[in-house]
N, C-alpha and C. Protein backbone atom coordinates (compact mmCIF):
# COMPACT_ATOMS: atom_id res chain seq x y z
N UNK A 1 145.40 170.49 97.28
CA UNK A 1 144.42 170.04 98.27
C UNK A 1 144.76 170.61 99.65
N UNK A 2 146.17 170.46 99.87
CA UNK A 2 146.55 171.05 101.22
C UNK A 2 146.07 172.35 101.38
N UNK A 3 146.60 173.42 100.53
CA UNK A 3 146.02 174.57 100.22
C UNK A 3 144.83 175.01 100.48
N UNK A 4 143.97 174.13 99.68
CA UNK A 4 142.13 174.47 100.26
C UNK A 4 142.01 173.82 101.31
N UNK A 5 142.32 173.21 102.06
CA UNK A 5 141.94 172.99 103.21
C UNK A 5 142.46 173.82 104.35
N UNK A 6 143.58 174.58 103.81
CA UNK A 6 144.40 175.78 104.83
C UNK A 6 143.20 176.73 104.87
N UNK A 7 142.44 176.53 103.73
CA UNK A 7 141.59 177.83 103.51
C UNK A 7 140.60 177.96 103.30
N UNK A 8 139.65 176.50 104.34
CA UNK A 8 138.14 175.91 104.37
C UNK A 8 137.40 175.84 103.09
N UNK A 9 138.33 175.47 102.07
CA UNK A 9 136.97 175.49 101.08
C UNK A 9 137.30 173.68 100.69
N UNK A 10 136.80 173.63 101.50
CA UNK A 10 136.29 171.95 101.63
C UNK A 10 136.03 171.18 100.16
N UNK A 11 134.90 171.74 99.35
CA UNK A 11 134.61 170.81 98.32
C UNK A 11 135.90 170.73 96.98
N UNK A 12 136.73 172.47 96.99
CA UNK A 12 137.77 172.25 95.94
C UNK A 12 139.32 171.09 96.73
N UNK A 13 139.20 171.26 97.97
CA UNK A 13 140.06 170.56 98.64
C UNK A 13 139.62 168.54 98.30
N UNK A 14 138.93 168.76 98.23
CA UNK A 14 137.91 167.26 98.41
C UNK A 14 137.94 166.76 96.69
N UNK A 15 138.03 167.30 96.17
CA UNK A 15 138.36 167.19 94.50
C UNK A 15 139.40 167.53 94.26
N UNK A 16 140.13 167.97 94.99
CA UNK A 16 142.14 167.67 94.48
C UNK A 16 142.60 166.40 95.16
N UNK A 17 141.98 166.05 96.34
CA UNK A 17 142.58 164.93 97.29
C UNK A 17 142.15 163.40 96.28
N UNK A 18 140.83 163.78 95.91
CA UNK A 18 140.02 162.72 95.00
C UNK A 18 141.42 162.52 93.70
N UNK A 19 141.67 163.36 92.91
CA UNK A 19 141.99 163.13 91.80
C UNK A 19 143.53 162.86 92.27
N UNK A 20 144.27 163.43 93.42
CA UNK A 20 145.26 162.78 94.36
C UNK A 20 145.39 161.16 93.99
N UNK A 21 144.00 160.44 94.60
CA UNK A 21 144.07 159.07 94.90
C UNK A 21 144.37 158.40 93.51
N UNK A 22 143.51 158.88 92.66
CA UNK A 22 143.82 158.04 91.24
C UNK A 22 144.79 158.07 91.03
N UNK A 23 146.36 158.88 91.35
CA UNK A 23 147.24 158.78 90.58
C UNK A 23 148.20 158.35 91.75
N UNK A 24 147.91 157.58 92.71
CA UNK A 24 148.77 156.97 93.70
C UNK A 24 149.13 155.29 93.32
N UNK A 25 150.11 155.16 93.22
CA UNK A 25 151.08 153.94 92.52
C UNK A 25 150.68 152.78 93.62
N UNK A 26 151.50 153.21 94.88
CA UNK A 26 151.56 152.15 95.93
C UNK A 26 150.35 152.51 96.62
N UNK A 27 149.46 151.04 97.14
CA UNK A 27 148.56 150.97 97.35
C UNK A 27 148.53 151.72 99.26
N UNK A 28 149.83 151.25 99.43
CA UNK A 28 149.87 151.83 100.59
C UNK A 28 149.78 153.25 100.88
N UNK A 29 150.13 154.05 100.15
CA UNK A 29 150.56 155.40 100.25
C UNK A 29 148.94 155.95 100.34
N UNK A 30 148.09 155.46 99.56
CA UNK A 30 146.88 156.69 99.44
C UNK A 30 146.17 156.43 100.97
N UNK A 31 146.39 155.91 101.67
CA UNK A 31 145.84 155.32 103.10
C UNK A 31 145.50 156.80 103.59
N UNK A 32 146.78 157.63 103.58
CA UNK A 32 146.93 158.97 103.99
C UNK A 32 145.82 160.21 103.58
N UNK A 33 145.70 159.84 102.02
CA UNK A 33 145.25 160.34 101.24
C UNK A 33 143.22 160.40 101.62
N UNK A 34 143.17 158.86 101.57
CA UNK A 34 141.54 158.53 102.18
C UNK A 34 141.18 159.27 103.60
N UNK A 35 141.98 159.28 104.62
CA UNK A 35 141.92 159.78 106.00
C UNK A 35 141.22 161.30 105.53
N UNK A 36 142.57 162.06 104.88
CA UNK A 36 142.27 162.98 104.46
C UNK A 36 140.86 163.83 103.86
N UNK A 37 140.25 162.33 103.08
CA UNK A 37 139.14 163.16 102.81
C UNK A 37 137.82 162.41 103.36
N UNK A 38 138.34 161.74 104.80
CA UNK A 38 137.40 161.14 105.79
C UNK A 38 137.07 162.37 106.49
N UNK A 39 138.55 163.12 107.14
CA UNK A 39 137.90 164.20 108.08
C UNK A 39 137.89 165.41 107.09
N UNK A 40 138.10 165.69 105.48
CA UNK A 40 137.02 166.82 105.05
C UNK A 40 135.55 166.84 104.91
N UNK A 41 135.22 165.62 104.68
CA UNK A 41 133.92 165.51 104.53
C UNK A 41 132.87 165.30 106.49
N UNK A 42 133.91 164.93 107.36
CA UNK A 42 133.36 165.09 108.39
C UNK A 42 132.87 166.24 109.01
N UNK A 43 133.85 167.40 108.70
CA UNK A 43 133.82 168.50 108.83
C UNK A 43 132.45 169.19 108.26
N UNK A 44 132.56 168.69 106.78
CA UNK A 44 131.20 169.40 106.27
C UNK A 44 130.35 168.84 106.58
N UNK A 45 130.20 167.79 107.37
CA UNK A 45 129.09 166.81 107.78
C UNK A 45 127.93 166.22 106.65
N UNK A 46 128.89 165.66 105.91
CA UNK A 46 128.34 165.25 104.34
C UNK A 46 128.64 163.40 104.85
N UNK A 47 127.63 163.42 105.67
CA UNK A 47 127.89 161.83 106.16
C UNK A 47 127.97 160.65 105.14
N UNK A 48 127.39 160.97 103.81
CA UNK A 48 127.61 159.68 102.98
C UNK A 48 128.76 159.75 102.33
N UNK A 49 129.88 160.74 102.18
CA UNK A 49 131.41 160.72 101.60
C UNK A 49 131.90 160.38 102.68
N UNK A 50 131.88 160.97 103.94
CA UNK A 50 132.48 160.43 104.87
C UNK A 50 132.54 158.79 105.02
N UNK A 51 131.33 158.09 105.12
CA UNK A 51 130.82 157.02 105.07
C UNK A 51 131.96 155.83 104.38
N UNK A 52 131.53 156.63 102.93
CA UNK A 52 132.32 156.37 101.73
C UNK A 52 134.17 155.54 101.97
N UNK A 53 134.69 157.22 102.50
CA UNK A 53 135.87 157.32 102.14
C UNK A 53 136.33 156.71 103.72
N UNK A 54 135.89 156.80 104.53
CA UNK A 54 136.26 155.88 105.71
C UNK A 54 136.36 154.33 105.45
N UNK A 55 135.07 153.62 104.84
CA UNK A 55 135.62 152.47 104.11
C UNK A 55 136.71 152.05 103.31
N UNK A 56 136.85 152.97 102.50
CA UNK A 56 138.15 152.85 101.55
C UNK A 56 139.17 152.79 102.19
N UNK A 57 139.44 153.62 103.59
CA UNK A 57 140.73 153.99 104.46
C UNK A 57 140.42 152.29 105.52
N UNK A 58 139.43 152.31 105.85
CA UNK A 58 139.43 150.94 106.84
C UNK A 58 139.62 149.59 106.44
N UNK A 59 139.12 149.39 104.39
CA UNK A 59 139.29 148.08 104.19
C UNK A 59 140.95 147.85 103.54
N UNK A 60 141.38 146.94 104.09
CA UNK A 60 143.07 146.49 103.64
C UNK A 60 143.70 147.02 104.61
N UNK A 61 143.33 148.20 105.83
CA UNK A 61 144.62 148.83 105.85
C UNK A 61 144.98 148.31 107.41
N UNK A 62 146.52 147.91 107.68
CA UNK A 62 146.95 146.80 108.74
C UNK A 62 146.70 148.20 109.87
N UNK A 63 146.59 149.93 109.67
CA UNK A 63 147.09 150.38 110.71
C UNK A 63 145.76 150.72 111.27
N UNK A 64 144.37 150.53 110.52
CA UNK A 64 143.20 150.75 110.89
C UNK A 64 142.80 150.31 112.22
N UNK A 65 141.87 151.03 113.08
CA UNK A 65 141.50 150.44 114.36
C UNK A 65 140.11 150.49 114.73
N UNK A 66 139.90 149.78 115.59
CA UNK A 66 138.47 149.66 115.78
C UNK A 66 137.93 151.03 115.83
N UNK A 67 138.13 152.23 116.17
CA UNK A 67 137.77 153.07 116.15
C UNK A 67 137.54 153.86 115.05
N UNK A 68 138.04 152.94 113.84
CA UNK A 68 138.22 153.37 112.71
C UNK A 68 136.48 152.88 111.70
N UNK A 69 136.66 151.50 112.46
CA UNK A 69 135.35 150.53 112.00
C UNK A 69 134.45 151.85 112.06
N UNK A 70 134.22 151.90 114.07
CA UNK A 70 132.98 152.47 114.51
C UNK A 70 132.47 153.78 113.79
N UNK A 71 134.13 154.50 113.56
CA UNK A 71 133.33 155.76 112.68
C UNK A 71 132.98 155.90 111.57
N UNK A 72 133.05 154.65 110.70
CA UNK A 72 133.00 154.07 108.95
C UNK A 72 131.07 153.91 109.49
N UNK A 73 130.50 153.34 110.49
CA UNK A 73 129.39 152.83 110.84
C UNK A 73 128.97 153.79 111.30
N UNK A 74 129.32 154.55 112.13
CA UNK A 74 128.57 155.73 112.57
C UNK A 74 128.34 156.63 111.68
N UNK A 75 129.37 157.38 110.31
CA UNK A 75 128.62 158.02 109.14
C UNK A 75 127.48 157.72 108.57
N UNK A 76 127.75 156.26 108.30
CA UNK A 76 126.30 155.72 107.54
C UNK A 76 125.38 155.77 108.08
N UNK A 77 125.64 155.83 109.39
CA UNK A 77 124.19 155.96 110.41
C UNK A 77 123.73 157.52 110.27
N UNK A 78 124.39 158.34 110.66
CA UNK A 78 124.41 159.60 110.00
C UNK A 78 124.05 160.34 108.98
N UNK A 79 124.55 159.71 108.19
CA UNK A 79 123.61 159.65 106.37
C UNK A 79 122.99 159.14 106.41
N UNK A 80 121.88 158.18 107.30
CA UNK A 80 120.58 157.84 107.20
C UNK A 80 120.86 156.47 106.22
N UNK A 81 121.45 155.95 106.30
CA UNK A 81 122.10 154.81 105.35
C UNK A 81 122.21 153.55 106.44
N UNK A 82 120.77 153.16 106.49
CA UNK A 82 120.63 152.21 107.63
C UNK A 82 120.65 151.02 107.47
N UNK A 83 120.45 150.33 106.19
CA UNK A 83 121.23 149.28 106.41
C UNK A 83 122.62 148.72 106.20
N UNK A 84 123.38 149.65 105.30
CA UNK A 84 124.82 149.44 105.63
C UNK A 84 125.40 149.96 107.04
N UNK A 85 125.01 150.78 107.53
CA UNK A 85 125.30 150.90 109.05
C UNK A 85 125.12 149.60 110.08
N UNK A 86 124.42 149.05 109.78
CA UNK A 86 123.81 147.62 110.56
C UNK A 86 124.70 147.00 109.64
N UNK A 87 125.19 146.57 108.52
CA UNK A 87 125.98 145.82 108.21
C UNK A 87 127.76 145.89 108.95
N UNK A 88 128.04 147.05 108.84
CA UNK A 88 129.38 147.52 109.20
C UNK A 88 129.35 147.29 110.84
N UNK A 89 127.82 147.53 111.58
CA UNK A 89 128.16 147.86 113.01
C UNK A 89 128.22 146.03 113.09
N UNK A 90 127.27 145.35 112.18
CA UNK A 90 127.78 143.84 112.59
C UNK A 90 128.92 143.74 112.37
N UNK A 91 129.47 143.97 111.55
CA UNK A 91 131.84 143.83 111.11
C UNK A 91 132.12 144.02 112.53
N UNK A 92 131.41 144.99 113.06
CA UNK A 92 132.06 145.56 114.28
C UNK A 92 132.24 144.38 115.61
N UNK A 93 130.82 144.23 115.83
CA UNK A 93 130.86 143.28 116.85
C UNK A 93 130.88 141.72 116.35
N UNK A 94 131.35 141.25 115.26
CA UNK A 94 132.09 140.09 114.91
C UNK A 94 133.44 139.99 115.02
N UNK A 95 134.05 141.55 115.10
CA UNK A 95 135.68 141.77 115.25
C UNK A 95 135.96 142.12 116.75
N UNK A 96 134.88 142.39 117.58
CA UNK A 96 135.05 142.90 118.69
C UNK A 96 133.75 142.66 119.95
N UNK A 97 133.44 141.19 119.65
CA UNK A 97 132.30 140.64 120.69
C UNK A 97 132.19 141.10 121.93
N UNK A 98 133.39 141.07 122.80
CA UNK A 98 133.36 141.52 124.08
C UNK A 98 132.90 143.02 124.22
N UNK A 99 132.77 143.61 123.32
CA UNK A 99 132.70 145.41 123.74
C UNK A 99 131.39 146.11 123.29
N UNK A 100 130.45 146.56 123.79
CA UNK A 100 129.01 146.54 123.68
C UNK A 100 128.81 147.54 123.17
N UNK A 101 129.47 148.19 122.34
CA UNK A 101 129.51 149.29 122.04
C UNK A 101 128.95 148.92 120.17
N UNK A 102 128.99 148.06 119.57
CA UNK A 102 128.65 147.05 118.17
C UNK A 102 127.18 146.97 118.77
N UNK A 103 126.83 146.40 119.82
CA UNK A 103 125.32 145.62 119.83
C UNK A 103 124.56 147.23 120.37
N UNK A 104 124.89 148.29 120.94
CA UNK A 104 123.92 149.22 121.19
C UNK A 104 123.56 150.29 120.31
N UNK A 105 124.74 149.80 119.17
CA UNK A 105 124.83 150.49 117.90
C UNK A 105 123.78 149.62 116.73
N UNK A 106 123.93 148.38 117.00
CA UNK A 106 122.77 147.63 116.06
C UNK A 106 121.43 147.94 116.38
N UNK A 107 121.60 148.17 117.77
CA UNK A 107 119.99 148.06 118.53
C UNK A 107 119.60 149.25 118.05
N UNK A 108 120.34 150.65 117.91
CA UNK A 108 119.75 152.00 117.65
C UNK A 108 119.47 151.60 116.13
N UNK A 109 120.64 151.01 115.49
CA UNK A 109 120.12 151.31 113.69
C UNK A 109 118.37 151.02 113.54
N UNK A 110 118.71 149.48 113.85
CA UNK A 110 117.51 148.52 113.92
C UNK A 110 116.06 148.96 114.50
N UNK A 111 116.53 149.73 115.70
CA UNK A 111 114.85 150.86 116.08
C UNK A 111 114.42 151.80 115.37
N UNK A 112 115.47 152.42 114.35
CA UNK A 112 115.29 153.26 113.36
C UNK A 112 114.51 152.55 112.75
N UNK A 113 115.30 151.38 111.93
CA UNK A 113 114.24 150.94 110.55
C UNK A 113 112.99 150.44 110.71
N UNK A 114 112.84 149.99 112.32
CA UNK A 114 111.25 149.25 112.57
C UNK A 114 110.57 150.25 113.27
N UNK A 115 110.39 151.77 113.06
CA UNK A 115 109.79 152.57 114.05
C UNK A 115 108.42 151.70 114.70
N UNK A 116 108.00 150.92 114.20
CA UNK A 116 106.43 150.52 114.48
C UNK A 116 106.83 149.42 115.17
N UNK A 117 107.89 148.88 115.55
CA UNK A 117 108.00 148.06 116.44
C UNK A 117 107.64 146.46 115.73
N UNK A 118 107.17 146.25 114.46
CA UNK A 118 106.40 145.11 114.31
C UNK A 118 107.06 144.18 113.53
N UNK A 119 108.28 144.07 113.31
CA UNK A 119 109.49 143.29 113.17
C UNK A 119 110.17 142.91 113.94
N UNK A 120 110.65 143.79 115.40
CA UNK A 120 111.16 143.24 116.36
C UNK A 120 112.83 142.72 115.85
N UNK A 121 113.09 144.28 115.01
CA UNK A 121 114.52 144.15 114.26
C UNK A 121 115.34 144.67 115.55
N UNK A 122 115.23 145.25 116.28
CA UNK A 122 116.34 146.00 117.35
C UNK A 122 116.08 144.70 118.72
N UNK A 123 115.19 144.32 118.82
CA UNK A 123 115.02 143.25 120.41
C UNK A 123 116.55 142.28 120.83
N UNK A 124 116.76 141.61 119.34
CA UNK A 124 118.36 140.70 119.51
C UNK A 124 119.49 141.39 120.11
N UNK A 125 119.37 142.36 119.31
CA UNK A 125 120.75 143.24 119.84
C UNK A 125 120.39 143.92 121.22
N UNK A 126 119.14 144.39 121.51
CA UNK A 126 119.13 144.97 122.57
C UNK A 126 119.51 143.66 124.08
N UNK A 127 119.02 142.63 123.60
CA UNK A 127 119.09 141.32 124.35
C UNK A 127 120.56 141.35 124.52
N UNK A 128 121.39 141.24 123.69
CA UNK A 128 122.65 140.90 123.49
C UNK A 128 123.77 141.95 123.84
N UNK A 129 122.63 143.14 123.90
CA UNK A 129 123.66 144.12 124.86
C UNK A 129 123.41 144.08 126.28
N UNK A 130 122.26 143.71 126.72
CA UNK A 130 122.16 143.58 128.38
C UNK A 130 122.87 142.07 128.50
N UNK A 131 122.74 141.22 128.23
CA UNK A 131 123.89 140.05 128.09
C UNK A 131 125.85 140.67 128.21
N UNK A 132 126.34 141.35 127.51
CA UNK A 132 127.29 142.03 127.51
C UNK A 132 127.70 143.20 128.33
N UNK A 133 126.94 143.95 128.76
CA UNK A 133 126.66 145.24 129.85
C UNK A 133 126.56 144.36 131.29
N UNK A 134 125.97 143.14 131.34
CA UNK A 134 125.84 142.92 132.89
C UNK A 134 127.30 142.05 132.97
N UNK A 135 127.87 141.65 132.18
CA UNK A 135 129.18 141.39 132.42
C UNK A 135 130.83 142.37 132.72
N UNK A 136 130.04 143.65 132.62
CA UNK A 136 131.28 144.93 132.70
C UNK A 136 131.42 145.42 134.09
N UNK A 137 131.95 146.87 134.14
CA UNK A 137 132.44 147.24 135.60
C UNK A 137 131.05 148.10 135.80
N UNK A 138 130.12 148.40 136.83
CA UNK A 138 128.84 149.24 136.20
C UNK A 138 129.30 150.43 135.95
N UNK A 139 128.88 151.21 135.68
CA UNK A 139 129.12 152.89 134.63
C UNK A 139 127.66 153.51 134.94
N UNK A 140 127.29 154.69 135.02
CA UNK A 140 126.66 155.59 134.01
C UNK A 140 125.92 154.98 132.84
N UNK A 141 127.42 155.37 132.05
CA UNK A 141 126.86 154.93 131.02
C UNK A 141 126.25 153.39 130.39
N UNK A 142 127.20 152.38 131.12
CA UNK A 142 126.03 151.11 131.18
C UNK A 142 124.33 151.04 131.81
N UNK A 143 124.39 151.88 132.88
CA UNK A 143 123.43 152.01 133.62
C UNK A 143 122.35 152.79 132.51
N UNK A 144 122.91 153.65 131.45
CA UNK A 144 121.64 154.37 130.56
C UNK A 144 121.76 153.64 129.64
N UNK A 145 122.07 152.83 129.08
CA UNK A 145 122.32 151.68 128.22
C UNK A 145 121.04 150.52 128.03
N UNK A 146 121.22 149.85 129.52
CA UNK A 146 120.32 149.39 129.77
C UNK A 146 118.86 149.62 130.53
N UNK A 147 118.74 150.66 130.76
CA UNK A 147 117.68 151.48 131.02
C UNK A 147 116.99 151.48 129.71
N UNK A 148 117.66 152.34 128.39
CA UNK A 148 117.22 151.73 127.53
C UNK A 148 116.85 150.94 126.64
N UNK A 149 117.30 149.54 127.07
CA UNK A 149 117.39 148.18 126.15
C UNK A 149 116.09 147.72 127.16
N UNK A 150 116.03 147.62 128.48
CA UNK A 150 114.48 147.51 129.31
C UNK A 150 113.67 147.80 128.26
N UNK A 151 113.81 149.31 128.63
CA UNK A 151 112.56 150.04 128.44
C UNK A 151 111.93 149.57 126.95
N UNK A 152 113.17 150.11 125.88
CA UNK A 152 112.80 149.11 124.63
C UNK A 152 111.63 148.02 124.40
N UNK A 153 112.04 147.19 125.60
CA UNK A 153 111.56 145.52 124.85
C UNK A 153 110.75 145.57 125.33
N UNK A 154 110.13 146.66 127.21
CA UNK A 154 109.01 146.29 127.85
C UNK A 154 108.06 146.99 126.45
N UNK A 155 108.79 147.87 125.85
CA UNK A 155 107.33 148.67 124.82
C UNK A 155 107.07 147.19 124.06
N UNK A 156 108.10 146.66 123.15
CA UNK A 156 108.21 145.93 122.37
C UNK A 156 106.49 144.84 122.59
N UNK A 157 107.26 144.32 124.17
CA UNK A 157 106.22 143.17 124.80
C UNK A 157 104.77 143.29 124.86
N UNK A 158 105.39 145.24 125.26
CA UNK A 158 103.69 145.51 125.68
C UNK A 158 102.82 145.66 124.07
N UNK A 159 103.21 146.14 123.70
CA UNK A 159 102.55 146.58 121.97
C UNK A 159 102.92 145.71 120.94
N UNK A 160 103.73 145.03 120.76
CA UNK A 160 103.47 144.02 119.25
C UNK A 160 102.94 142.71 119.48
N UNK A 161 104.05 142.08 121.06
CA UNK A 161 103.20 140.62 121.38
C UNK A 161 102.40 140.36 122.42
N UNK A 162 102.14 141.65 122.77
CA UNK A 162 101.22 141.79 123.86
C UNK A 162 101.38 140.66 125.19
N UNK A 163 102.84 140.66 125.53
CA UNK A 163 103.35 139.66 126.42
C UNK A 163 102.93 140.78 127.76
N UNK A 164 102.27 141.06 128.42
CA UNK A 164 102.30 142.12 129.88
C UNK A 164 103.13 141.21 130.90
N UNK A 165 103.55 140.69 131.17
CA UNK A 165 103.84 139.91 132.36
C UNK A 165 105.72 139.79 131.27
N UNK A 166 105.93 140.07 130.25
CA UNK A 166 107.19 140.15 130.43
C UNK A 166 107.73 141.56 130.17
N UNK A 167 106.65 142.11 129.66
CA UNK A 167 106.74 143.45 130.09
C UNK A 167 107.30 144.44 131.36
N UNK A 168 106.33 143.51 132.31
CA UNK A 168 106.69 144.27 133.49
C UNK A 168 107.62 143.93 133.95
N UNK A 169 108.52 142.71 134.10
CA UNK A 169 109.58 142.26 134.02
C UNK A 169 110.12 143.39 133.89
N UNK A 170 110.60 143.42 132.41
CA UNK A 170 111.38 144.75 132.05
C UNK A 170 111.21 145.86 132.96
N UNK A 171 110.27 146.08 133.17
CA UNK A 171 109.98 147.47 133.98
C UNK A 171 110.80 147.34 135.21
N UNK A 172 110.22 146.11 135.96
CA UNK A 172 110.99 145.96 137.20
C UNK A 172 112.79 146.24 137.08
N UNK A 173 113.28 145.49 135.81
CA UNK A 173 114.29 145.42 135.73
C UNK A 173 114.74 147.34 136.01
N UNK A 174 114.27 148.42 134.81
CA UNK A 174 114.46 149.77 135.13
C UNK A 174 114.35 149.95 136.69
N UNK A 175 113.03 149.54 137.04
CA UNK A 175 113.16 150.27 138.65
C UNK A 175 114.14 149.61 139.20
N UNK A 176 114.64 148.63 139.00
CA UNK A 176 116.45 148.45 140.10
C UNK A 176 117.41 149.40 139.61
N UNK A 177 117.18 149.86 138.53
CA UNK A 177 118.54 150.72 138.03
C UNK A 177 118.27 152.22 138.76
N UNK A 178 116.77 152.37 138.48
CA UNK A 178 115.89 153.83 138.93
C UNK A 178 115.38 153.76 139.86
N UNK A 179 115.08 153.25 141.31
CA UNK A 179 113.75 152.98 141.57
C UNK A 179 112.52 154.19 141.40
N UNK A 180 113.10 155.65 141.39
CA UNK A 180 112.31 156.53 140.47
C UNK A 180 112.00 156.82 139.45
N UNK A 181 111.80 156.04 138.69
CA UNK A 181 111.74 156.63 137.01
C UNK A 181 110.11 156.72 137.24
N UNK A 182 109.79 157.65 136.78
CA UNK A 182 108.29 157.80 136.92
C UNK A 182 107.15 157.04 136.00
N UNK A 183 107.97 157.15 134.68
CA UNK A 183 107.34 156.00 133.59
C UNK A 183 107.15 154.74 133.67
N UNK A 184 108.16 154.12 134.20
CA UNK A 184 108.38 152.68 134.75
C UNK A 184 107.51 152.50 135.29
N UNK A 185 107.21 153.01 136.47
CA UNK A 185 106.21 153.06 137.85
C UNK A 185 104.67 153.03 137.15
N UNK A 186 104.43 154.29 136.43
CA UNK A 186 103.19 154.36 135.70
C UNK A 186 102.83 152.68 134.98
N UNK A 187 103.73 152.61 133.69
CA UNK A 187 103.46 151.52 133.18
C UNK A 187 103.16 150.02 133.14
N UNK A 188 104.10 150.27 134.42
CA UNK A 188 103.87 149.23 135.14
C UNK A 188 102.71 148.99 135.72
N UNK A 189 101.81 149.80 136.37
CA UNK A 189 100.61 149.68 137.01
C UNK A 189 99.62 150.00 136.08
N UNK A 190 99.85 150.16 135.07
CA UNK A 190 98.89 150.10 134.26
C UNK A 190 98.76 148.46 133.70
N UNK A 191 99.72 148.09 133.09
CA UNK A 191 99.73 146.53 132.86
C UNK A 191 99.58 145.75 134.07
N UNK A 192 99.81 145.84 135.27
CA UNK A 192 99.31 144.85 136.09
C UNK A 192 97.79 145.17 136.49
N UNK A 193 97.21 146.23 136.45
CA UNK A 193 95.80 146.37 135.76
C UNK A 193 95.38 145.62 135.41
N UNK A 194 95.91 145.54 133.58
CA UNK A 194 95.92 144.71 132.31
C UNK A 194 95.61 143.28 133.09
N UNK A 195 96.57 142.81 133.50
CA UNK A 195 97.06 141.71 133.76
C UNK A 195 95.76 140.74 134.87
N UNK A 196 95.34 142.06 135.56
CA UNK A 196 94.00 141.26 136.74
C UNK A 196 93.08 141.54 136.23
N UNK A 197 92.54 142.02 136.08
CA UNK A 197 91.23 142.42 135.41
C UNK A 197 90.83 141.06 134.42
């Protein structure tokens, strides 16, 4: 296995490491072994082995780390494997509440699976990440975070429950982060339109 991987051929490397694991005694030892064919298959960007074999390396093992979770959840997301991704990214933020990095990961799976908005599967988490984000140091990257968890729910409000008035809410909320965002501005005056008329 070492061998083919000295010498990129990934899938014969990935089927010696495999037949590796079956014949490993101590449960501890193949830990090494799984890693191994976490980052061959990352490489080939074959997100559902990756997926796979990252689980195998993350469940039992004491030296695993959260970073270990996120990238077991981020393959599956990757492989288009959306609801075990939403399962794992929940492991995530049940093992790691304080860090918003679980709830903006639920909120993306969850907008995937409801493109039409009419479940209102991504709104909790998006809620639950501006809940968690307004408690941090501000960032950038919090700041585009919640730009998009707004923007999200004002669509959400405006198009499934036809709430306009918490819609624009949301909006307002973007223009404190933006006061230029040009969409915000638009949409907004279009629903308070809505709203008098």
């Amino acid at each position: 296995a070492s061998l083919y991987t000295a010498q990129d051929k990934i899938d014969s490397a990935a089927y010696a490491f495999e037949k590796a694991v079956t014949l490993v005694q101590d449960s501890t030892e193949v830990y090494p072994y799984y890693k191994n064919l976490v980052d061959l298959y990352k490489e080939a960007k074959d997100f559902s082995n990756e997926a796979k074999w990252s689980g195998m390396f993350y469940t039992g093992n004491p030296k695993a780390t959260n970073v270990d979770l996120f990238n077991w959840a981020l393959a599956h997301f990757g492989a288009e494997e959306y609801p075990t991704a939403d399962t794992v990214f929940g492991m995530y933020v049940q093992k790691y509440p304080e860090q918003s990095f679980g709830y903006y990961w639920r909120a993306r799976v969850n907008a995937v699976r409801d493109t039409g908005m009419k479940e209102g599967l991504a709104i909790p988490h998006y809620q639950k990440l501006v809940e968690v984000l307004q408690k941090e140091e501000p960032s950038e990257n919090n700041k585009k975070w919640l730009m998009e968890a707004y923007n999200y729910m004002a669509a959400y409000e405006t198009n499934t429950t036809k709430n306009y008035e918490a819609a624009i809410n949301y909006f307002d909320k973007v223009l404190e982060l933006n006061p230029e965002d040009a969409d915000a501005k638009k949409y907004k005056a279009m629903l308070e339109k809505t709203v008098t008329t």
